[in-house]
C-alpha atoms as a PDB file:
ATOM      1  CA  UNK A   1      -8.743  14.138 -31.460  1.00  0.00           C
ATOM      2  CA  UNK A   2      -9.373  11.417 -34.055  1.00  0.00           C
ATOM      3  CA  UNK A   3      -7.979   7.794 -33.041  1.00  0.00           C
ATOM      4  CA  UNK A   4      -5.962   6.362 -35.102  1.00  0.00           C
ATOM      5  CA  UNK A   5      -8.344   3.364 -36.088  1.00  0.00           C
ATOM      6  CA  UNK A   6     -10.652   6.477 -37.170  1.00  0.00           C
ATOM      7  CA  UNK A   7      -8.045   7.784 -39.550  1.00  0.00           C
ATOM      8  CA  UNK A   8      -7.472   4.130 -40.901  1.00  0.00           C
ATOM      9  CA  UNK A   9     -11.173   3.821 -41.328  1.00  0.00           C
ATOM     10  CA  UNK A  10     -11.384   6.806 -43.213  1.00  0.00           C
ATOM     11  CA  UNK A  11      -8.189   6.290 -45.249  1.00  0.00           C
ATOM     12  CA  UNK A  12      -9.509   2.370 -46.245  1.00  0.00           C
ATOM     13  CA  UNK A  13     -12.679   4.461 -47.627  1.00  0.00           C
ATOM     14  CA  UNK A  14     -10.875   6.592 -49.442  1.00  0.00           C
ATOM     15  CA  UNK A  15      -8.375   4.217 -51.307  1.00  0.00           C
ATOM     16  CA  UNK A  16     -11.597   2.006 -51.834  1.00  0.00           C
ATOM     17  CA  UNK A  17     -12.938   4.378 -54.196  1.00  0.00           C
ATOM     18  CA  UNK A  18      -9.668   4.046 -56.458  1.00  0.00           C
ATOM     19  CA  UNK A  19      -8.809   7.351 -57.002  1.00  0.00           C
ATOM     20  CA  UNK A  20      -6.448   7.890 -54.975  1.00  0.00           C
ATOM     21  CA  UNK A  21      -4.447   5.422 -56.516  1.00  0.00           C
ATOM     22  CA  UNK A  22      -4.307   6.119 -59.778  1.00  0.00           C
ATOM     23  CA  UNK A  23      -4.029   9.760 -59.184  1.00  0.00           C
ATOM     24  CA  UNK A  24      -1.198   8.571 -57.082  1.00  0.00           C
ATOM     25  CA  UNK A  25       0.384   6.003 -59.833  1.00  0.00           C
ATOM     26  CA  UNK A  26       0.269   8.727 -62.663  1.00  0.00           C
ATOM     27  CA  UNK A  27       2.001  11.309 -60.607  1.00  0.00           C
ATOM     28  CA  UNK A  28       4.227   9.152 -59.488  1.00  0.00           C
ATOM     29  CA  UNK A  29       4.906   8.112 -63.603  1.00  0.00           C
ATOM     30  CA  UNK A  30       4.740  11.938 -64.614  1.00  0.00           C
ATOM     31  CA  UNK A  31       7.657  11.914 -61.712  1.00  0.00           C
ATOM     32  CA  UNK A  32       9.620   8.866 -62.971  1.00  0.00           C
ATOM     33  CA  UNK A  33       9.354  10.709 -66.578  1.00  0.00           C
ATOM     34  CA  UNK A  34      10.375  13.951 -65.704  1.00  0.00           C
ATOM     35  CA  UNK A  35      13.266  12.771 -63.964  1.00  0.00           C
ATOM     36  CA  UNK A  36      14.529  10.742 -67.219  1.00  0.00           C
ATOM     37  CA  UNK A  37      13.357  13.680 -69.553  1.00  0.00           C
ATOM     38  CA  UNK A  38      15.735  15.783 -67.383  1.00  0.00           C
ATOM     39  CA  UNK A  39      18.740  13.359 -67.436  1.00  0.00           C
ATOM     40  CA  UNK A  40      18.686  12.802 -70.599  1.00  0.00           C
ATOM     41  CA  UNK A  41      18.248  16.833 -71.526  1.00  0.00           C
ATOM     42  CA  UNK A  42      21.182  17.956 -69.430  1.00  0.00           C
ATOM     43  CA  UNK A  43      23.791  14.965 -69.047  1.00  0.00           C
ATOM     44  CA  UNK A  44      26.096  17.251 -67.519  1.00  0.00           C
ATOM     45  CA  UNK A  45      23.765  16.809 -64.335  1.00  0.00           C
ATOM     46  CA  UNK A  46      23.742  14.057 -61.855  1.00  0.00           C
ATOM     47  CA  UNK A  47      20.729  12.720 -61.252  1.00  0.00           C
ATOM     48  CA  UNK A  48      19.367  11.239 -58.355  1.00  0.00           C
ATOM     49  CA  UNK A  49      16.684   8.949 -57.620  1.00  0.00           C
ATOM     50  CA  UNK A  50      13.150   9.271 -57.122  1.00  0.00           C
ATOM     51  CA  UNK A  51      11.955   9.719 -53.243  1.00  0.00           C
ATOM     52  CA  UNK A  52       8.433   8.808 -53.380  1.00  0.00           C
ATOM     53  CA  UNK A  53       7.272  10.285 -49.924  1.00  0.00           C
ATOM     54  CA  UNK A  54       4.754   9.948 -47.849  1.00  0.00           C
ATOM     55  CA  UNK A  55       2.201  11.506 -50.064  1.00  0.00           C
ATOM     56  CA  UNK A  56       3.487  15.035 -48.581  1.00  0.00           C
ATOM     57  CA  UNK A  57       6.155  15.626 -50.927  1.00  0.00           C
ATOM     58  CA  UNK A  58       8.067  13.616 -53.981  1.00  0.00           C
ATOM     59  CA  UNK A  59      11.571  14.464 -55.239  1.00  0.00           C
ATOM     60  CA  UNK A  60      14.619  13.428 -56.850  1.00  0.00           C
ATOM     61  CA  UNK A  61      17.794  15.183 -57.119  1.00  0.00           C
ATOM     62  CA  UNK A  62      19.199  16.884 -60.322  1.00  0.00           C
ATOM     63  CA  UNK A  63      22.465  19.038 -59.606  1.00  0.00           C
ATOM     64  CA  UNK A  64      25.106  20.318 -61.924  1.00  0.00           C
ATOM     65  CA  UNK A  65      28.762  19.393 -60.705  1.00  0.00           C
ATOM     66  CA  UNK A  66      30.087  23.301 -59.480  1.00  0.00           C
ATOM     67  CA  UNK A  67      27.103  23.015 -57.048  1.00  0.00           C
ATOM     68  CA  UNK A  68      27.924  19.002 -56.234  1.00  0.00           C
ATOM     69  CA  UNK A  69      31.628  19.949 -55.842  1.00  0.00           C
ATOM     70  CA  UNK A  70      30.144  22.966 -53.229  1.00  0.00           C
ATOM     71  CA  UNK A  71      28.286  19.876 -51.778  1.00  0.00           C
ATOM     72  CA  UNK A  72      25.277  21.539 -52.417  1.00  0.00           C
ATOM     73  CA  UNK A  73      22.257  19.539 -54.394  1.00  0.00           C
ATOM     74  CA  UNK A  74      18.856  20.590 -56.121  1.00  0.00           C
ATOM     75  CA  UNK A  75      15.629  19.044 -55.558  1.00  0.00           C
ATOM     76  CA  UNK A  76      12.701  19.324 -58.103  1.00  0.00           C
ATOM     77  CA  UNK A  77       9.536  18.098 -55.410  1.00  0.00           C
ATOM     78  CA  UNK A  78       6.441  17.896 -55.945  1.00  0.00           C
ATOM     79  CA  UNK A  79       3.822  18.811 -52.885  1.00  0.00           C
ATOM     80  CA  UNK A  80       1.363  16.551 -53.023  1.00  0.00           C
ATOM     81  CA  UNK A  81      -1.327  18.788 -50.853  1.00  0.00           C
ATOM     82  CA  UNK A  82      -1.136  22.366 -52.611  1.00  0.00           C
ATOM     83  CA  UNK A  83      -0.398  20.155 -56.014  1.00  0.00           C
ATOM     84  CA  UNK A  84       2.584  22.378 -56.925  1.00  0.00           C
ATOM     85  CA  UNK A  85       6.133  22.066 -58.017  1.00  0.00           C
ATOM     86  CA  UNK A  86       8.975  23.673 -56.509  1.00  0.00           C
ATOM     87  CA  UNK A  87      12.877  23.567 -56.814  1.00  0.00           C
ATOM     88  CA  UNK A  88      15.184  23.702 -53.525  1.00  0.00           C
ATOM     89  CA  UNK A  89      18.706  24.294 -53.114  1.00  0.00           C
ATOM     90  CA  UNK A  90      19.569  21.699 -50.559  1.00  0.00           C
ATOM     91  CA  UNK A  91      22.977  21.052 -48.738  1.00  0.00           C
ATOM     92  CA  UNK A  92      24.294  17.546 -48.700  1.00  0.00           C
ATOM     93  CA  UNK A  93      24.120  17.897 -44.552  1.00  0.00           C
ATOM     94  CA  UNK A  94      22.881  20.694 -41.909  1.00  0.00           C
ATOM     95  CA  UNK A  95      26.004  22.162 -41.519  1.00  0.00           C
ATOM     96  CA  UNK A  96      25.999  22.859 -44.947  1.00  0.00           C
ATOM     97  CA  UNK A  97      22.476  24.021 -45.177  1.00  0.00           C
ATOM     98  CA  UNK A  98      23.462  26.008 -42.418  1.00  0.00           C
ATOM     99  CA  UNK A  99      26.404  27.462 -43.589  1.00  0.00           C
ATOM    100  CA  UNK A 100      24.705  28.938 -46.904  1.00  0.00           C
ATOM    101  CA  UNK A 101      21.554  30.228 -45.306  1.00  0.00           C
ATOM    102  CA  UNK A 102      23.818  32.270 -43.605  1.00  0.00           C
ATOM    103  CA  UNK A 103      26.041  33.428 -46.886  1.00  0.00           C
ATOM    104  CA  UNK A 104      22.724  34.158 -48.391  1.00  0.00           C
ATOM    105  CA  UNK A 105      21.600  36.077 -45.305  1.00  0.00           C
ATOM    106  CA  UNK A 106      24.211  38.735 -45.816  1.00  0.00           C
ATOM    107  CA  UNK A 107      24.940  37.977 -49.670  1.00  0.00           C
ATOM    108  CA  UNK A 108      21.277  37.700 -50.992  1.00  0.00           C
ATOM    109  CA  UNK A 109      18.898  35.168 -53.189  1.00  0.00           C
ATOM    110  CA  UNK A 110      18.173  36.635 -56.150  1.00  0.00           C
ATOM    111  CA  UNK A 111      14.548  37.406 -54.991  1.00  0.00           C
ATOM    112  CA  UNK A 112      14.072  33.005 -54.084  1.00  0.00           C
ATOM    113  CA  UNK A 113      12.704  32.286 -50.909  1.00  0.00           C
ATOM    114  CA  UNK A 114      15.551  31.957 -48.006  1.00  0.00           C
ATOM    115  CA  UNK A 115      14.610  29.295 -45.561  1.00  0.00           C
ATOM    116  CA  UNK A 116      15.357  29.045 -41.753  1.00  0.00           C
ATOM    117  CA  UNK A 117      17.466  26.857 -40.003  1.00  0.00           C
ATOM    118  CA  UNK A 118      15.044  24.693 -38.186  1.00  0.00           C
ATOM    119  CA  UNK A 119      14.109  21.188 -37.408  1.00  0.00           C
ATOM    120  CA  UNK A 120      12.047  19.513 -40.835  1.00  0.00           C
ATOM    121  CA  UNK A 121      13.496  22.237 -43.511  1.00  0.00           C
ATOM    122  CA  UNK A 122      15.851  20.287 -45.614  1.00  0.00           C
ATOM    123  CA  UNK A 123      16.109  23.277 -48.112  1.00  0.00           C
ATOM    124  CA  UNK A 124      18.503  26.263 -48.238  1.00  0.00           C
ATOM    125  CA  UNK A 125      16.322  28.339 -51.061  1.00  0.00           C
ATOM    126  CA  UNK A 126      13.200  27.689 -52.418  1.00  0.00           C
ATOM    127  CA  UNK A 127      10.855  29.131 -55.637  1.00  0.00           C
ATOM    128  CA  UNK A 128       7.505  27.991 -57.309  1.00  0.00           C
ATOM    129  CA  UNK A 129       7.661  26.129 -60.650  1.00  0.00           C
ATOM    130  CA  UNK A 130       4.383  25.358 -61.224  1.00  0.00           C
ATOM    131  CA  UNK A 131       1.128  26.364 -59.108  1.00  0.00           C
ATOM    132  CA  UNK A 132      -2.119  24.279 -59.734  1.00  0.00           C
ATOM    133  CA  UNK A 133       0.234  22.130 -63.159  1.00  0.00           C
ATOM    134  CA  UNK A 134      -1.675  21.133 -65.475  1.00  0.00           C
ATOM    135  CA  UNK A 135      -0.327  16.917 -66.040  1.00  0.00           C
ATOM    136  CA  UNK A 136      -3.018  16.999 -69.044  1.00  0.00           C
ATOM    137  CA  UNK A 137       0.222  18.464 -71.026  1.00  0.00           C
ATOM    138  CA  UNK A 138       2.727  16.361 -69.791  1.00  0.00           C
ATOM    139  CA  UNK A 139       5.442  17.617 -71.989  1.00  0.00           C
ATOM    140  CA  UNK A 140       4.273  21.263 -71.733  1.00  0.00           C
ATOM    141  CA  UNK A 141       4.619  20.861 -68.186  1.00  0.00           C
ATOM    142  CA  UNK A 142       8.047  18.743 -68.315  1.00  0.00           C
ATOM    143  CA  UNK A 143       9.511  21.979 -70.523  1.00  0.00           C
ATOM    144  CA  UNK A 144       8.316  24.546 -68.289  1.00  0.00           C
ATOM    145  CA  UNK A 145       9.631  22.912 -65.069  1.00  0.00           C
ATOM    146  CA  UNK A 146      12.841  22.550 -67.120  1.00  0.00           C
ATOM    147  CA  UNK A 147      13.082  25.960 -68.085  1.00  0.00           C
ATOM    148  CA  UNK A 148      12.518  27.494 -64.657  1.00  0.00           C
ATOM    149  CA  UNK A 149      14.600  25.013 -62.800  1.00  0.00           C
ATOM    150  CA  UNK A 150      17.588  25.602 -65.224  1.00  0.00           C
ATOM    151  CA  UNK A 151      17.257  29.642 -64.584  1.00  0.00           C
ATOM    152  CA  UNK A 152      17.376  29.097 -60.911  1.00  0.00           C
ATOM    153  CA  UNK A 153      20.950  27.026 -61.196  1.00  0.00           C
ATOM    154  CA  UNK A 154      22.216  29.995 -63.620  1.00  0.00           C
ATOM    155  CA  UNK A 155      20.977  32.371 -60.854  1.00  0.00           C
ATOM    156  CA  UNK A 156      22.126  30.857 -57.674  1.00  0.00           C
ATOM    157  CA  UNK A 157      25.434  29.474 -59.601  1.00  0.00           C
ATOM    158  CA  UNK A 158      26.017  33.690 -60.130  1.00  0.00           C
ATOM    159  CA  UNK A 159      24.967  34.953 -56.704  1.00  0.00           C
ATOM    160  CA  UNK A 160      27.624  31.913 -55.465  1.00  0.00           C
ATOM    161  CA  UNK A 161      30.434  32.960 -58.474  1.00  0.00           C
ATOM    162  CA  UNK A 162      30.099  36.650 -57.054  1.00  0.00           C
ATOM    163  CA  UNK A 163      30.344  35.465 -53.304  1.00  0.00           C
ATOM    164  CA  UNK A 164      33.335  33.065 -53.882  1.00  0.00           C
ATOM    165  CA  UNK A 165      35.337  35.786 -55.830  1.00  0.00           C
ATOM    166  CA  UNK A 166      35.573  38.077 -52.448  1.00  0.00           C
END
């Protein structure tokens, strides 16, 4: 096992090379901009702000009122180590989370990922936006992850509609 003044060692090599950084600032600004290209697309969305991680994951909040008012939230994150984009349905608190991995247990996700209560999973559903994006095309990129994120709400807003009108 490595000591922890190895892993510094290593990590002071690595951010002396400078990469890291600005691979790390112009994520982090492809972040900031998506989240402001998103707001300003769909203002009937609240916006939250931009979690910058621990260079694991980076997300911000963007959730249309009927899923706020079902205290529910979605998260467009960024994984830093596969470098891909996904979109979670989050609950404002366990019990939530809870609550709806059960509903869509028995109801259903529309073919999204259902997650597991457990320890370190803050999301309820999950899907793939972008695999391996290319930030070359920023605004390519910035209308796909639109696009797919928007379809998800639609879809888990109508698997919820169905389940609320038993």
């Amino acid at each position: 096992m490595e000591s922890l003044n190895d892993l510094v060692r290593e990590y002071n090599n690595q951010l002396s090379k400078g990469r890291i950084q600005k691979a790390y600032r112009e994520i982090m600004s492809f972040m900031s901009n998506l989240r402001t290209y998103l707001e300003e697309k769909n203002p009937d969305y609240t916006t939250g702000a931009l979690y910058y991680g621990y260079m694991d994951m980076t997300y911000f909040a963007f959730t249309p009122s009927n899923l706020k008012s079902r205290k529910l939230k979605i998260a467009v994150v960024y994984l830093h180590e596969p470098n891909s984009f996904e979109v979670w349905l989050g609950g404002n608190n366990r019990k939530i989370q809870a609550e709806y991995i059960e509903l869509f247990t028995n109801k259903g996700t529309g073919g999204y990922k259902l997650s597991r209560v457990s320890v370190g999973v803050d999301s309820i559903i999950e899907s793939t936006l972008s695999e391996q994006p290319d930030f070359d095309n920023p605004g390519e990129l910035m209308r796909q992850i639109e696009s797919k994120v928007i379809e998800c709400v639609e879809r888990i807003v109508f698997i919820l509609g169905e389940q609320l009108e038993r």
